[in-house]
PDB file of N, CA and C in Angstrom:
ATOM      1  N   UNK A   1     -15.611   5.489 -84.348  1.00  0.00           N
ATOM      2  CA  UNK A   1     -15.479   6.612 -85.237  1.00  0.00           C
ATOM      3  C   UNK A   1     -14.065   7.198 -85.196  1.00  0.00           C
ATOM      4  N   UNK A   2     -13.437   7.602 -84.161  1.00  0.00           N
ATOM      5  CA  UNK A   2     -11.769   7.657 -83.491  1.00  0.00           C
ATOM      6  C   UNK A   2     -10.822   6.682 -85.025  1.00  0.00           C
ATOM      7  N   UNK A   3     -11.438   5.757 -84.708  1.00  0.00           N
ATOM      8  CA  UNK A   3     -10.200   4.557 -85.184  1.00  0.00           C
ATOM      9  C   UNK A   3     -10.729   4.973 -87.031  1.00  0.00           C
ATOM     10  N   UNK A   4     -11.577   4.977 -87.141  1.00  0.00           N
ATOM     11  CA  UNK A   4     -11.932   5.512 -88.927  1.00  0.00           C
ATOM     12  C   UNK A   4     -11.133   6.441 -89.064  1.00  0.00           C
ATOM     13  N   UNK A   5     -11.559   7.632 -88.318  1.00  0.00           N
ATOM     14  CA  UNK A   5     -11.117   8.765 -89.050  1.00  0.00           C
ATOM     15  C   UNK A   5      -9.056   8.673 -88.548  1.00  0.00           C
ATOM     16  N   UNK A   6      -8.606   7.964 -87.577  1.00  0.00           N
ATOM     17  CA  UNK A   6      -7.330   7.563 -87.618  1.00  0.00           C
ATOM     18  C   UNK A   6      -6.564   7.057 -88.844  1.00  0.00           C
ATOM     19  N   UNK A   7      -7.397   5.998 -89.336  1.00  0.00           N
ATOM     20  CA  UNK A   7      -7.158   5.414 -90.323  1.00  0.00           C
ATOM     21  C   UNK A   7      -7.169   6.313 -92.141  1.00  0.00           C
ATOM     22  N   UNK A   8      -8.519   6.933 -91.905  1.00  0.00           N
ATOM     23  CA  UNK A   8      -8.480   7.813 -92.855  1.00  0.00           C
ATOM     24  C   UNK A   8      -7.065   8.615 -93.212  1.00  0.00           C
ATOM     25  N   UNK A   9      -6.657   9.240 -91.734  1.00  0.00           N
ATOM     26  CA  UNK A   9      -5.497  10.665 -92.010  1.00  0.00           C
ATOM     27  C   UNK A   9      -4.126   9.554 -92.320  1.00  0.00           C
ATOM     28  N   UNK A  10      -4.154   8.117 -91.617  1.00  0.00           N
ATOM     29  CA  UNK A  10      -2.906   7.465 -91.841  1.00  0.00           C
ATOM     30  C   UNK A  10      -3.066   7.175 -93.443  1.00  0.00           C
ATOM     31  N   UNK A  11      -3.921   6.867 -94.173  1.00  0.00           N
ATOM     32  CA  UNK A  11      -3.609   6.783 -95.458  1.00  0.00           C
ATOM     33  C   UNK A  11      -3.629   7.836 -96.163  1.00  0.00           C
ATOM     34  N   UNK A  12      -4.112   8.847 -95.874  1.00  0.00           N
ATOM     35  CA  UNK A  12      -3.283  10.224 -96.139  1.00  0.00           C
ATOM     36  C   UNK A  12      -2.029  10.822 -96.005  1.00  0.00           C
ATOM     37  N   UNK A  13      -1.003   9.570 -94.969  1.00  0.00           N
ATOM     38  CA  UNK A  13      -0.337  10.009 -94.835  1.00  0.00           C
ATOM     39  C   UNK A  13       0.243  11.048 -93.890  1.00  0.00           C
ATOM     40  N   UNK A  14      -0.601  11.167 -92.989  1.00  0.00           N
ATOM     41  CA  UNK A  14      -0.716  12.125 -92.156  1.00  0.00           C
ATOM     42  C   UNK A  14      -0.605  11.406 -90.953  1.00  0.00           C
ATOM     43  N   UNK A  15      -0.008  11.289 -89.545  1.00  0.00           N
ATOM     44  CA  UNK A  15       0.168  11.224 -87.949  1.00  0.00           C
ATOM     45  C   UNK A  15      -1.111  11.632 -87.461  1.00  0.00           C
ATOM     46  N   UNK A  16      -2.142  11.020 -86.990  1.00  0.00           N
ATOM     47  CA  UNK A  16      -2.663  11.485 -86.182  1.00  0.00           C
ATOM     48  C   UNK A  16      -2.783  11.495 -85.175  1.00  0.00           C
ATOM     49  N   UNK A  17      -1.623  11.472 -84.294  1.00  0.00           N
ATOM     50  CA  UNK A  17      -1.476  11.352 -83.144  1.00  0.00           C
ATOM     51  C   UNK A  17      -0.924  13.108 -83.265  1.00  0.00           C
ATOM     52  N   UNK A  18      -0.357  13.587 -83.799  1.00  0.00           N
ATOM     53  CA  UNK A  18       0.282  14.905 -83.885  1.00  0.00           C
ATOM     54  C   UNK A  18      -0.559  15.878 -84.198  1.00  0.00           C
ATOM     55  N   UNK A  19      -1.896  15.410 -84.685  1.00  0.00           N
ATOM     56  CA  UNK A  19      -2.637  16.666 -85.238  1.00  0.00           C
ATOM     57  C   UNK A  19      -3.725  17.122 -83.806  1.00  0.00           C
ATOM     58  N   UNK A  20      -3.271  17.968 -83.362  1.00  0.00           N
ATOM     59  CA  UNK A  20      -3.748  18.574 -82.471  1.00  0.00           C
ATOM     60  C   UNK A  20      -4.654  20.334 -82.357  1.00  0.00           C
ATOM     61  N   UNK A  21      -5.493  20.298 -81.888  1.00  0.00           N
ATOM     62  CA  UNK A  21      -6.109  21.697 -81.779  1.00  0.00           C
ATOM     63  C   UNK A  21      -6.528  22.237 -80.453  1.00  0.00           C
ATOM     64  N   UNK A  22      -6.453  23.694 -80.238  1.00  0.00           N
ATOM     65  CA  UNK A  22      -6.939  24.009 -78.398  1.00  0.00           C
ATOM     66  C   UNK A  22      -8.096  24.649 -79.032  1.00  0.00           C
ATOM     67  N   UNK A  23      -9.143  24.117 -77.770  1.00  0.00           N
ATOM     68  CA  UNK A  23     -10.165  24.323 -77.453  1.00  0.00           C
ATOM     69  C   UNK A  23     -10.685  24.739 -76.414  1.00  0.00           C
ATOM     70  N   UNK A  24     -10.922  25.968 -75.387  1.00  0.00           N
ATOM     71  CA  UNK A  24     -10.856  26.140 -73.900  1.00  0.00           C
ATOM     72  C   UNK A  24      -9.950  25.975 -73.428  1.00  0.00           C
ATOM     73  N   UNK A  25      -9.194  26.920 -74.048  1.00  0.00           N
ATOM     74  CA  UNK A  25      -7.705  26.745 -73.387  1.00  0.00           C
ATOM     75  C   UNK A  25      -6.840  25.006 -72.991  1.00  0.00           C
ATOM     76  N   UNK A  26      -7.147  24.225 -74.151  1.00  0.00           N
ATOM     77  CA  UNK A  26      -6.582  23.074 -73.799  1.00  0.00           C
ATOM     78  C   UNK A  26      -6.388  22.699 -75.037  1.00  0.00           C
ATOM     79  N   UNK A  27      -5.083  21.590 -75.072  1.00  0.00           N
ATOM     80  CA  UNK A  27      -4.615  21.363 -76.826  1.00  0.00           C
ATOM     81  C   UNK A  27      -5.853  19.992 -76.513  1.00  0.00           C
ATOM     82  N   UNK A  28      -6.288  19.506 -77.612  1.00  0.00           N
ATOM     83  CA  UNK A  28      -6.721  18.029 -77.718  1.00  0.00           C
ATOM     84  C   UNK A  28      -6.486  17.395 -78.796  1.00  0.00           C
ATOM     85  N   UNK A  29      -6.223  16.435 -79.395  1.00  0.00           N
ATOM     86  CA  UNK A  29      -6.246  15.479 -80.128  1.00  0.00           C
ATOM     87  C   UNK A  29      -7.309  15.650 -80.798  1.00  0.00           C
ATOM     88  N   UNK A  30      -6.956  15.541 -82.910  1.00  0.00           N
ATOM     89  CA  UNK A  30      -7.749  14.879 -83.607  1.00  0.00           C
ATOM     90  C   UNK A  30      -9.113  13.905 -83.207  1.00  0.00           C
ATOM     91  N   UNK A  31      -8.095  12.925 -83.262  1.00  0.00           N
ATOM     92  CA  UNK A  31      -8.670  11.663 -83.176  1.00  0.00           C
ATOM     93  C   UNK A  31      -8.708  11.346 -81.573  1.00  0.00           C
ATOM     94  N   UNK A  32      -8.740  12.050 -80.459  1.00  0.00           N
ATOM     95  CA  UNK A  32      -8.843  12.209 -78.928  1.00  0.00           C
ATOM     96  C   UNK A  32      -8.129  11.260 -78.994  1.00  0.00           C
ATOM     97  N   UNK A  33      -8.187  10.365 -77.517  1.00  0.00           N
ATOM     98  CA  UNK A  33      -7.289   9.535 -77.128  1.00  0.00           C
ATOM     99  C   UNK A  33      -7.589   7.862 -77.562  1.00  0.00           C
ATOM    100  N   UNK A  34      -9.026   8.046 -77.789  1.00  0.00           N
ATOM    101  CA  UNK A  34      -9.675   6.579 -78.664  1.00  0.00           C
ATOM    102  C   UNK A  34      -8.960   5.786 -79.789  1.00  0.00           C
ATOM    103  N   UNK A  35      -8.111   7.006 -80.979  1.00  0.00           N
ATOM    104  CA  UNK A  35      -8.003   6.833 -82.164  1.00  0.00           C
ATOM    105  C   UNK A  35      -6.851   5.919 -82.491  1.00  0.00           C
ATOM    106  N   UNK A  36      -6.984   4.592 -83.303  1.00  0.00           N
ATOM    107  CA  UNK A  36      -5.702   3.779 -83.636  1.00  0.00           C
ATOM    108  C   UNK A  36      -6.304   3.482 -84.627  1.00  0.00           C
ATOM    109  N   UNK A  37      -5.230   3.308 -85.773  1.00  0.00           N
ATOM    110  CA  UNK A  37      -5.092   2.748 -87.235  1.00  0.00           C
ATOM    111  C   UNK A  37      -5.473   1.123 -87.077  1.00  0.00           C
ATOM    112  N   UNK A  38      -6.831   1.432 -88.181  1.00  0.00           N
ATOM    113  CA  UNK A  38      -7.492  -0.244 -88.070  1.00  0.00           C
ATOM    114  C   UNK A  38      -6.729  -1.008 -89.299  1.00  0.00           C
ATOM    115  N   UNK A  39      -5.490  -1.313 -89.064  1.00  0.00           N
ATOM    116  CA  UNK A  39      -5.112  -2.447 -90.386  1.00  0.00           C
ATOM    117  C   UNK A  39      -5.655  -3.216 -91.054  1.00  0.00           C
ATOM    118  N   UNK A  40      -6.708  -3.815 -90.300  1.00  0.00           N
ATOM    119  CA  UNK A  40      -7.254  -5.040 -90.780  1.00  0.00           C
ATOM    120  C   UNK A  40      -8.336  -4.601 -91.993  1.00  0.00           C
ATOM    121  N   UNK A  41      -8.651  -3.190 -92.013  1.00  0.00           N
ATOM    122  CA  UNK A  41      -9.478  -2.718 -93.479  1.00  0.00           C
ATOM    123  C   UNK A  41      -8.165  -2.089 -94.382  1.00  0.00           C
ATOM    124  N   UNK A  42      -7.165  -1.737 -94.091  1.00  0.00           N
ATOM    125  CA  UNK A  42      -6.234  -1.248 -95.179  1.00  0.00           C
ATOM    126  C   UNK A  42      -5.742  -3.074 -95.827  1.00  0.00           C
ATOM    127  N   UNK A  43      -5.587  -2.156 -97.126  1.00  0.00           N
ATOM    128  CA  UNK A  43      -5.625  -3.917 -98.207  1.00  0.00           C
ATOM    129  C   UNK A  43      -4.515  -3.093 -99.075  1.00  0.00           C
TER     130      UNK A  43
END
């Protein structure tokens, strides 16, 4: 699910490695630490 929604914000155009939010006093990751752009479905 990580690597979808990675893929989603990269063809948006968007970093998701940068999109970050705090939660309990801690920043975390979008796409947590799971998330990488699946090429092999972008056509």
């Amino acid at each position: 699910m990580h690597g979808l929604h990675a893929t989603i914000l990269h063809q948006l155009g968007l970093d998701h490695e940068k999109l970050n939010f705090r939660h309990a006093d801690r920043d975390s990751r979008l796409t947590d630490v799971h998330g990488h752009v699946v090429k092999e479905i972008i056509a």
